[in-house]
Protein backbone atom coordinates (compact mmCIF):
# COMPACT_ATOMS: atom_id res chain seq x y z
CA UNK A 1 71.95 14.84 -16.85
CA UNK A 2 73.01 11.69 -18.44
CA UNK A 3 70.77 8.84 -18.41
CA UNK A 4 72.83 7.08 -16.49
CA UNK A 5 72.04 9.60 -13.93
CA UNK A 6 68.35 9.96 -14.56
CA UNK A 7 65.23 7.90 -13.39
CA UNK A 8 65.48 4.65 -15.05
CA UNK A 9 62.14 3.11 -15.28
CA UNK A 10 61.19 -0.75 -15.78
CA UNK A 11 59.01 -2.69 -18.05
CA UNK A 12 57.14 -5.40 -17.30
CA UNK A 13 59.12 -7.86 -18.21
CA UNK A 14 62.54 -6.27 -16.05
CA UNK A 15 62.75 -9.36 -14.17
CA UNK A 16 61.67 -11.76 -16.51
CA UNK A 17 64.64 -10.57 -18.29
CA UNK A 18 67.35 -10.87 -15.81
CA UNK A 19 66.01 -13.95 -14.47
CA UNK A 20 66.93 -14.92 -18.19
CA UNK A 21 70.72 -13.49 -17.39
CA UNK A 22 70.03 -10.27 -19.49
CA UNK A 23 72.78 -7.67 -19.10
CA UNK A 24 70.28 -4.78 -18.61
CA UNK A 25 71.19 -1.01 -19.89
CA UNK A 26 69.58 2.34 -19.84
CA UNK A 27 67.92 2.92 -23.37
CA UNK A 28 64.90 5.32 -23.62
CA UNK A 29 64.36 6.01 -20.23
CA UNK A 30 63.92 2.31 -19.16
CA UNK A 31 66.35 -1.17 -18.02
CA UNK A 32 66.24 -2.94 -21.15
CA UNK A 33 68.20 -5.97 -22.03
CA UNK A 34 70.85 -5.67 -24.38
CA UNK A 35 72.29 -9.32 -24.68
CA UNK A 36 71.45 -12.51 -23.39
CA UNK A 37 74.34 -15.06 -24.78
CA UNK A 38 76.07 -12.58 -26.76
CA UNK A 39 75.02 -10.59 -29.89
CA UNK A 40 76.32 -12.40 -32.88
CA UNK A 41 74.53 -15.81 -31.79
CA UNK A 42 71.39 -14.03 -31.18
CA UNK A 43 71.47 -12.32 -34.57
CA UNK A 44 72.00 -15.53 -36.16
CA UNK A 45 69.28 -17.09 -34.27
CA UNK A 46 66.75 -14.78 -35.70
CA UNK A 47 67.90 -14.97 -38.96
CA UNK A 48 67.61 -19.02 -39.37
CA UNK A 49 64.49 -19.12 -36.21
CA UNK A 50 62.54 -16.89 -34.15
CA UNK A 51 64.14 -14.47 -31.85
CA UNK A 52 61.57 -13.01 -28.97
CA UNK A 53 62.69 -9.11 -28.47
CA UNK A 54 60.83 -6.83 -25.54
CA UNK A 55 59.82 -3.82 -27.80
CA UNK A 56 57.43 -2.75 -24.73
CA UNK A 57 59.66 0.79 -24.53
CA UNK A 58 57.74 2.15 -27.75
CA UNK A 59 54.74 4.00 -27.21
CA UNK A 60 51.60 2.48 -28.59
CA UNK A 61 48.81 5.06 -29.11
CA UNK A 62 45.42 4.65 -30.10
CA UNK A 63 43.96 7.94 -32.25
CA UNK A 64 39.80 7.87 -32.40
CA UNK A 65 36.81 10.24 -33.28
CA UNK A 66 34.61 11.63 -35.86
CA UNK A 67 37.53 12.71 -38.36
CA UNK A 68 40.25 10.67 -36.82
CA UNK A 69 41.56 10.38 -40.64
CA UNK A 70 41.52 13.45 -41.77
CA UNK A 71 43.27 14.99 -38.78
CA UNK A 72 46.07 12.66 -38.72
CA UNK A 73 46.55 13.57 -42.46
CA UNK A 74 47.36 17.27 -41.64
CA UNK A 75 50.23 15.87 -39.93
CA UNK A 76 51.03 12.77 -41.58
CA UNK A 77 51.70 12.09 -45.92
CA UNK A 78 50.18 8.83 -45.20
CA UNK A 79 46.96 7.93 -47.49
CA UNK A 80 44.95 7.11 -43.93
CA UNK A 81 41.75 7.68 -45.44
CA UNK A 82 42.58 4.95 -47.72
CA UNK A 83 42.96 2.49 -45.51
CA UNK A 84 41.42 -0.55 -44.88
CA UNK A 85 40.46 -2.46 -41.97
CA UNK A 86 43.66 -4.07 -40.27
CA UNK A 87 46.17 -2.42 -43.03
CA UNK A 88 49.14 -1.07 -41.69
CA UNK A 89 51.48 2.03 -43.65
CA UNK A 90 54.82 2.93 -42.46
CA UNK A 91 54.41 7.33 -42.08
CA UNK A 92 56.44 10.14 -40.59
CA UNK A 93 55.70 13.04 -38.21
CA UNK A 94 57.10 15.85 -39.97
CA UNK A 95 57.98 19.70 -39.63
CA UNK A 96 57.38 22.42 -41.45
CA UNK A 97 60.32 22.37 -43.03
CA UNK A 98 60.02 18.76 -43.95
CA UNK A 99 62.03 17.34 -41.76
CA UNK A 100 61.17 13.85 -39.65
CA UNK A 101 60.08 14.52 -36.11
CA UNK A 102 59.77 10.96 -35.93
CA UNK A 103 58.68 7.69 -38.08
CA UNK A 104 55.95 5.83 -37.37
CA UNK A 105 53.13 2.86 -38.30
CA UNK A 106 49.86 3.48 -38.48
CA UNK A 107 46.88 1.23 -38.73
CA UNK A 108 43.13 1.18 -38.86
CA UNK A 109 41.46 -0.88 -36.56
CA UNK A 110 37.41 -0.80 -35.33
CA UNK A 111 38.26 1.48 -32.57
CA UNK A 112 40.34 3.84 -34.61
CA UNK A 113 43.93 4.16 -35.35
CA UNK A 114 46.29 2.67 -33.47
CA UNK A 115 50.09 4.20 -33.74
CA UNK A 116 53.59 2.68 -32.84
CA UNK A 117 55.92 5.83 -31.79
CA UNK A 118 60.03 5.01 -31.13
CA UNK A 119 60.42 4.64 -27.09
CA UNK A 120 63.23 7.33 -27.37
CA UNK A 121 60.87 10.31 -28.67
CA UNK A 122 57.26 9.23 -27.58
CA UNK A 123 56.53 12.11 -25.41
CA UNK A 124 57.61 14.23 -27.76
CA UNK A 125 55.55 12.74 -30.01
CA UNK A 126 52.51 12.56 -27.78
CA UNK A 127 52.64 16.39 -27.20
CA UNK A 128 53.30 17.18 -30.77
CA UNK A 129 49.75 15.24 -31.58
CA UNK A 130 48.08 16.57 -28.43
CA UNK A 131 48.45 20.11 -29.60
CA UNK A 132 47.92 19.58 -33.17
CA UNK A 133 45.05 17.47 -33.50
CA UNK A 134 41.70 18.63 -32.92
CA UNK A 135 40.38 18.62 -29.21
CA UNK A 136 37.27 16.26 -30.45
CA UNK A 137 40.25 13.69 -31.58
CA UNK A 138 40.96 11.56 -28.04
CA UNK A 139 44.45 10.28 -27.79
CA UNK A 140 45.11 7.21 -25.48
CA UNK A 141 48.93 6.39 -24.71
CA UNK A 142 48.37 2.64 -24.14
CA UNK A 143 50.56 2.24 -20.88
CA UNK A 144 48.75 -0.81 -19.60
CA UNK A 145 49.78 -2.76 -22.61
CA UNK A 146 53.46 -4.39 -23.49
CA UNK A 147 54.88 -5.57 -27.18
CA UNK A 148 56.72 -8.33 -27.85
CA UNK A 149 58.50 -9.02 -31.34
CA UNK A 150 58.74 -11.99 -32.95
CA UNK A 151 61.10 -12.17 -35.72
CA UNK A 152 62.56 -14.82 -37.93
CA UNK A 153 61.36 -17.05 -40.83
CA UNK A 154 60.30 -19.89 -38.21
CA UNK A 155 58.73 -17.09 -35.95
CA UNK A 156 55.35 -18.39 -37.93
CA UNK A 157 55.77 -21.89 -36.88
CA UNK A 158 56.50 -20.43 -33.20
CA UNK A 159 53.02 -17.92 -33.08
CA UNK A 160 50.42 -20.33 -35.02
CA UNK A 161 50.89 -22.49 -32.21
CA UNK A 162 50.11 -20.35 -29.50
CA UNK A 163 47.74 -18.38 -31.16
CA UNK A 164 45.94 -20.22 -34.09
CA UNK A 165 44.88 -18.13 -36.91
CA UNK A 166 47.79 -15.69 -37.13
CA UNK A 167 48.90 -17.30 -40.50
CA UNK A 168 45.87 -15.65 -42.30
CA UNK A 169 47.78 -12.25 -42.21
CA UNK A 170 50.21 -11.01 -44.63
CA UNK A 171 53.04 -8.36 -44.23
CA UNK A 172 51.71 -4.83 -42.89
CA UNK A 173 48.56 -6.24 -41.96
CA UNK A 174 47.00 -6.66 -38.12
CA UNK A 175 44.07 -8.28 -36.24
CA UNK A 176 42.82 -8.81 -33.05
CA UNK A 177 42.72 -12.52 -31.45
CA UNK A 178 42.76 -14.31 -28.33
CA UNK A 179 45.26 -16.01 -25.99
CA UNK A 180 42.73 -17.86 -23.40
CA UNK A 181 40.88 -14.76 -22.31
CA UNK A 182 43.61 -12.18 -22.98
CA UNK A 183 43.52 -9.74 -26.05
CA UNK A 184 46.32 -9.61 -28.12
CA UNK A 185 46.55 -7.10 -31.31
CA UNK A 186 48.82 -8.98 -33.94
CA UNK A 187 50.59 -7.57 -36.69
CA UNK A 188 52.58 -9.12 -39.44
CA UNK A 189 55.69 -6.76 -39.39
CA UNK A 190 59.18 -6.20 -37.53
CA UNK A 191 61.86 -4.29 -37.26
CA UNK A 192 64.73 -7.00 -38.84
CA UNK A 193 63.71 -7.79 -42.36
CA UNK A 194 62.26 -10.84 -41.63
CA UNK A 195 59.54 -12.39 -41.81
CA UNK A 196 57.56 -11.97 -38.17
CA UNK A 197 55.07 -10.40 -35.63
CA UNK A 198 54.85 -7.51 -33.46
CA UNK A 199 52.31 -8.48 -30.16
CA UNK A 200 50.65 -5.80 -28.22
CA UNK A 201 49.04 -7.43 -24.73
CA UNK A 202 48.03 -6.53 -21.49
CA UNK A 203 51.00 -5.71 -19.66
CA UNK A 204 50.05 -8.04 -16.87
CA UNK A 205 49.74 -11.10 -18.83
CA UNK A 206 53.08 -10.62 -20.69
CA UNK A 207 55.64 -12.10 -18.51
CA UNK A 208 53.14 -15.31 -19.29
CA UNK A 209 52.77 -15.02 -22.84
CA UNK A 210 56.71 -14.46 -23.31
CA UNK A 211 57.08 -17.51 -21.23
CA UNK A 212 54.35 -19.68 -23.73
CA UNK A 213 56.57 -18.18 -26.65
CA UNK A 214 59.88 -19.24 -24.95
CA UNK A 215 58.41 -22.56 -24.51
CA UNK A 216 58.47 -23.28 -28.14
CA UNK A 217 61.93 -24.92 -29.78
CA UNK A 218 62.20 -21.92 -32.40
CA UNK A 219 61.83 -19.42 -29.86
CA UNK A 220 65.42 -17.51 -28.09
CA UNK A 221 65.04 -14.45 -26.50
CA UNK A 222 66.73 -11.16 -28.23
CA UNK A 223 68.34 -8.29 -26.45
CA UNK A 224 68.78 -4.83 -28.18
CA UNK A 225 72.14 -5.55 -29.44
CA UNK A 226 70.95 -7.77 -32.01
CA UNK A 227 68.33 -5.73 -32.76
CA UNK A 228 70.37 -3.21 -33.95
CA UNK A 229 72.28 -5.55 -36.39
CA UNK A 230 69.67 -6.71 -37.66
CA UNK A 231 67.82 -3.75 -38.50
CA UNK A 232 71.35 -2.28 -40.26
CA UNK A 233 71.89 -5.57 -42.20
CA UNK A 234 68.15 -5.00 -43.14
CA UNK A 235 68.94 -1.47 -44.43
CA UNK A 236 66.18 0.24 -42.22
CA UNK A 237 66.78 3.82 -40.44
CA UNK A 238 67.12 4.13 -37.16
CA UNK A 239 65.47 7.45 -35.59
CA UNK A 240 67.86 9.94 -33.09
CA UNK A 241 70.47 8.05 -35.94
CA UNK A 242 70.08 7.53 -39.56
CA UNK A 243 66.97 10.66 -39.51
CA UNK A 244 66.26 13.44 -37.03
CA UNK A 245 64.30 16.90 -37.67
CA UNK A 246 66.76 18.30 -40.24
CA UNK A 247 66.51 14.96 -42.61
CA UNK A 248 64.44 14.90 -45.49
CA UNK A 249 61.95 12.02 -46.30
CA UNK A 250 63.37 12.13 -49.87
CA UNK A 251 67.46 11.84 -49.36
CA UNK A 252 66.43 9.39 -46.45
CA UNK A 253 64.88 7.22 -49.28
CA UNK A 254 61.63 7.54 -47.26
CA UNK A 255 59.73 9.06 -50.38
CA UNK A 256 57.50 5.70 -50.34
CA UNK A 257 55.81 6.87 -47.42
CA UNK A 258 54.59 9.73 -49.14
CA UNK A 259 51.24 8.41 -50.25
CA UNK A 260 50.09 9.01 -54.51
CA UNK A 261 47.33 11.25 -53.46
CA UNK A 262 49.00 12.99 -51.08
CA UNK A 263 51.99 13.75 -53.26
CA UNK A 264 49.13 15.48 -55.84
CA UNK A 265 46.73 17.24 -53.25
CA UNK A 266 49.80 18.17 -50.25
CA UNK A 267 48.13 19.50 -46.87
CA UNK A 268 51.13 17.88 -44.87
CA UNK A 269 53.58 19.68 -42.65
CA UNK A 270 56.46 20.37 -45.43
CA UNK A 271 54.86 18.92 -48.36
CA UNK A 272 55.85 22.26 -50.39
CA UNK A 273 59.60 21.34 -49.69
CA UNK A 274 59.41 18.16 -50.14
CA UNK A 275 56.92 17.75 -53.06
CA UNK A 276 59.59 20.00 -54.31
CA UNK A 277 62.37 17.74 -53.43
CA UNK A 278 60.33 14.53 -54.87
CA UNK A 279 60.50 16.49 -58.13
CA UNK A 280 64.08 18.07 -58.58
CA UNK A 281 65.98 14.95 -56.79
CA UNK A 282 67.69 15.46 -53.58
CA UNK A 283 71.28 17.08 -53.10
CA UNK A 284 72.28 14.40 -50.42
CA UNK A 285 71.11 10.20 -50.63
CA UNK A 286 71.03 8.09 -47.70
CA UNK A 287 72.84 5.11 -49.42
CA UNK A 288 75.52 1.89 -47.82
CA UNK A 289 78.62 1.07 -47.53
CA UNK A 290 80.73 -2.10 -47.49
CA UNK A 291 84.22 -1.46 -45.63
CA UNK A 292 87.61 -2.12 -46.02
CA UNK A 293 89.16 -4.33 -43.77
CA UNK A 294 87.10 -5.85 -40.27
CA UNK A 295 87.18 -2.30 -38.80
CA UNK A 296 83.86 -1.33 -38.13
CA UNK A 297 83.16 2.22 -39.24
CA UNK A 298 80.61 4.28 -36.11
CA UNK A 299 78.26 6.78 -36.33
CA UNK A 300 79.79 10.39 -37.01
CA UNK A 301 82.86 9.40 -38.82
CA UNK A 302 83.11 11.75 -41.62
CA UNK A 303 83.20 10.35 -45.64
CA UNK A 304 85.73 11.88 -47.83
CA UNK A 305 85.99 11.35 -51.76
CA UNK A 306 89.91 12.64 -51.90
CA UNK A 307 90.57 15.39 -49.83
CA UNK A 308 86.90 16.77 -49.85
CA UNK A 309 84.22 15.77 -47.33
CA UNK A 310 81.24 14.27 -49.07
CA UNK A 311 78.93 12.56 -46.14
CA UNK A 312 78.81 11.54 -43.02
CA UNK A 313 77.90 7.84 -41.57
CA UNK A 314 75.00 7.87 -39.39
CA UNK A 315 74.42 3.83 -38.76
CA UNK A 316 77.86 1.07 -38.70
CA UNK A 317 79.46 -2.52 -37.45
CA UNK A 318 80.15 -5.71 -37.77
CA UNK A 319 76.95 -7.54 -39.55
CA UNK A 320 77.19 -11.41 -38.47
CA UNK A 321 75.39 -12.31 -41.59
CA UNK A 322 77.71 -11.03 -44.10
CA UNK A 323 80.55 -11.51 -41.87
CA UNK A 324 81.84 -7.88 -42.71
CA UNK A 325 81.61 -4.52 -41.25
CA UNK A 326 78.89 -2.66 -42.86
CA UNK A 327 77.36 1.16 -42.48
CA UNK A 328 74.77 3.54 -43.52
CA UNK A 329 75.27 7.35 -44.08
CA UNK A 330 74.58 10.37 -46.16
CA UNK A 331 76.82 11.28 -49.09
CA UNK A 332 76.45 13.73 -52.11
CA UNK A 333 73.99 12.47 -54.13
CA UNK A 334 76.57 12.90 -56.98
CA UNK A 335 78.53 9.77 -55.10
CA UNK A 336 75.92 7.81 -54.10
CA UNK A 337 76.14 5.43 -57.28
CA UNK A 338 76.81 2.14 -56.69
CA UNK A 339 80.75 0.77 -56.74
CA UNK A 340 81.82 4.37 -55.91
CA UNK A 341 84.63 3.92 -54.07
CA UNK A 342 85.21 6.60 -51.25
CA UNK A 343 86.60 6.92 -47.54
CA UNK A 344 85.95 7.45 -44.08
CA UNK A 345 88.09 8.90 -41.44
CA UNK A 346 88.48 7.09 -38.35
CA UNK A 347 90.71 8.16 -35.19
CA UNK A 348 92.95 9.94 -38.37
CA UNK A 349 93.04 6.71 -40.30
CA UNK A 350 91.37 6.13 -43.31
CA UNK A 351 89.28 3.46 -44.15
CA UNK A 352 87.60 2.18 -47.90
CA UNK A 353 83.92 2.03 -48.19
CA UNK A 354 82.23 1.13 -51.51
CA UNK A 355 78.71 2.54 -52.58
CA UNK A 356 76.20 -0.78 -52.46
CA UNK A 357 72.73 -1.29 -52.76
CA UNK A 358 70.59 -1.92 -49.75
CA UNK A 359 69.30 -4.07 -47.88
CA UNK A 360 72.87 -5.69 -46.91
CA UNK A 361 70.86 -9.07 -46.42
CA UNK A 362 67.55 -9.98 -48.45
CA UNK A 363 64.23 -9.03 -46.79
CA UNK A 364 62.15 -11.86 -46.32
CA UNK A 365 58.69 -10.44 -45.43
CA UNK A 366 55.41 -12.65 -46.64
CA UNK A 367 53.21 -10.30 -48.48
CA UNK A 368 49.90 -11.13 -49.20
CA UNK A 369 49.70 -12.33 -53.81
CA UNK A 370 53.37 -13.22 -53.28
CA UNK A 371 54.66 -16.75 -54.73
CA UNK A 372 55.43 -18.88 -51.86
């Protein structure tokens, strides 16, 4: 069954966004807007303002009891133990082969630790930690709460004057606070290389607080579209796309999320293989691509170097902000250096891509000892 064909569920906000004129598509189960006035001036938005983007889909989890930490290290390479209050780490769910179930952020909050899952794999997810973490560890899928995203280097401006006090945190960091009498759990971090916020609230009060954001001049709403340029221009995988169970954390580039001391005591699914990896360099790279031409170059087309078949592209279009097509994919690491010059094939034709270093467009995140 397609899932076209299958239940398609709604969010909270399902009217608020056609009442907005969303064109509303299937994605992860739900009606979710893809494009309001058309993807290209909504990318652009969020890259000089704030663009408002209905992230609600993903599952938000919260993880709590005596040994919360520890258990979610047996299946995480994260450091949680090391965490403090309100710090956030980017981790994966992995297999025992050491490859990504799924990729995830974590952070530790007074009631425990609260997870964001990708909407397309969250019950997966869910059952994968319900039958590997200990029965005295309670796990609470958070279905009564939305998330909003707001992302852009004005999105600050936007927020503070909503809810005062969100300036006081840096990137990958989170807090609780108060709009009127509704709690809201705030984090400094996004999905587009900007600079922004992700906004977990009651589900009933968000068709409100999307309205207070809206309100502001900064403030356009985002579909999905744009969201998906701007995470490519940003350089960041995609899950179901760019990684899936057979991709390691090491040729995705993902070794950062393998904490120090886990990468010298292991006890994660596939640390063997992948501690292994960390030390003899991976045989594939997850690298980009400028193309040839205004073609844009989809997911699946195959990358040759001659006549021999070195990758494959797993992430590709136009990107508004460099005004060119642009992709992401897997080559031999042995052609992964920058300026190599290779091909993809595309309905027979074949189109130049060269090797470049990513992100396509600068991240602009505010992290906490930065210069300003």
């Amino acid at each position: 069954m397609s899932e076209d064909e299958a239940e398609i569920l709604e969010l909270p906000l399902g009217d608020w966004h056609r009442a907005l004129g969303a064109r509303m598509v299937p994605f992860a189960g739900y009606a979710m807007p893809i494009q309001y006035e058309g993807i290209m001036a909504e990318h652009l938005w969020t890259r000089e303002s704030a663009g408002l983007f209905d992230v609600s889909h993903m599952g938000q989890l919260m993880l709590a009891g005596d040994g919360v930490e520890e258990a979610l290290e047996a299946l995480i390479p994260a450091d949680v133990k090391g965490l403090s209050e309100g710090q956030m780490r980017y981790s994966l769910l992995l297999n025992d082969a050491g490859g990504i179930l799924d990729d995830l952020m974590i952070t530790k909050t007074p009631m425990g630790i609260y997870a964001v899952v990708n909407g397309a794999v969250k019950w997966d997810d869910i059952g994968h930690l319900r039958e590997f973490l200990p029965d005295e560890i309670t796990l609470n899928h958070m279905e009564d709460r939305a998330l909003l995203a707001l992302q852009g280097p004005k999105a600050i401006e936007a927020l503070a004057r909503v809810v005062p006090g969100v300036g006081r945190l840096f990137f990958m960091e989170a807090g609780s606070f108060l709009w009127g009498h509704e709690p809201l759990w705030i984090s400094r971090s996004g999905y587009t290389g900007e600079d922004g916020f992700e906004i977990s609230v009651p589900a009933e009060a968000v068709a409100a607080l999307a309205d207070a954001l809206l309100a502001q001049p900064e403030v356009k709403p985002i579909g999905l579209g744009a969201r998906d340029s701007l995470r490519l221009e940003a350089g960041l995988p995609l899950y179901g796309h760019d990684l899936d169970e057979a991709t390691s954390p090491i040729a995705a580039g993902l070794g950062f999320a393998i904490s120090k001391r886990r990468r010298t005591e292991g006890g994660f699914p596939g640390s063997e293989p992948i501690l292994q990896t960390l030390k003899d360099g991976a045989s594939t790279k997850r690298i980009g691509f400028m193309v040839d031409g205004r073609q844009p170059v989809r997911e699946g087309a195959p990358i040759f170097s001659g006549s021999t078949q070195v990758g494959t592209v797993t992430s590709g279009g136009f990107a508004p902000s460099v005004q060119a097509p642009i992709a992401i994919g897997f080559v031999a690491t042995a052609q992964s250096a920058p300026g190599t010059a290779l091909e993809a094939e595309v309905r027979g034709k074949r189109i130049g891509l060269i090797v470049t270093r990513m992100p396509f467009v600068p991240h602009n995140y505010v992290r906490r000892g930065a210069v300003q």
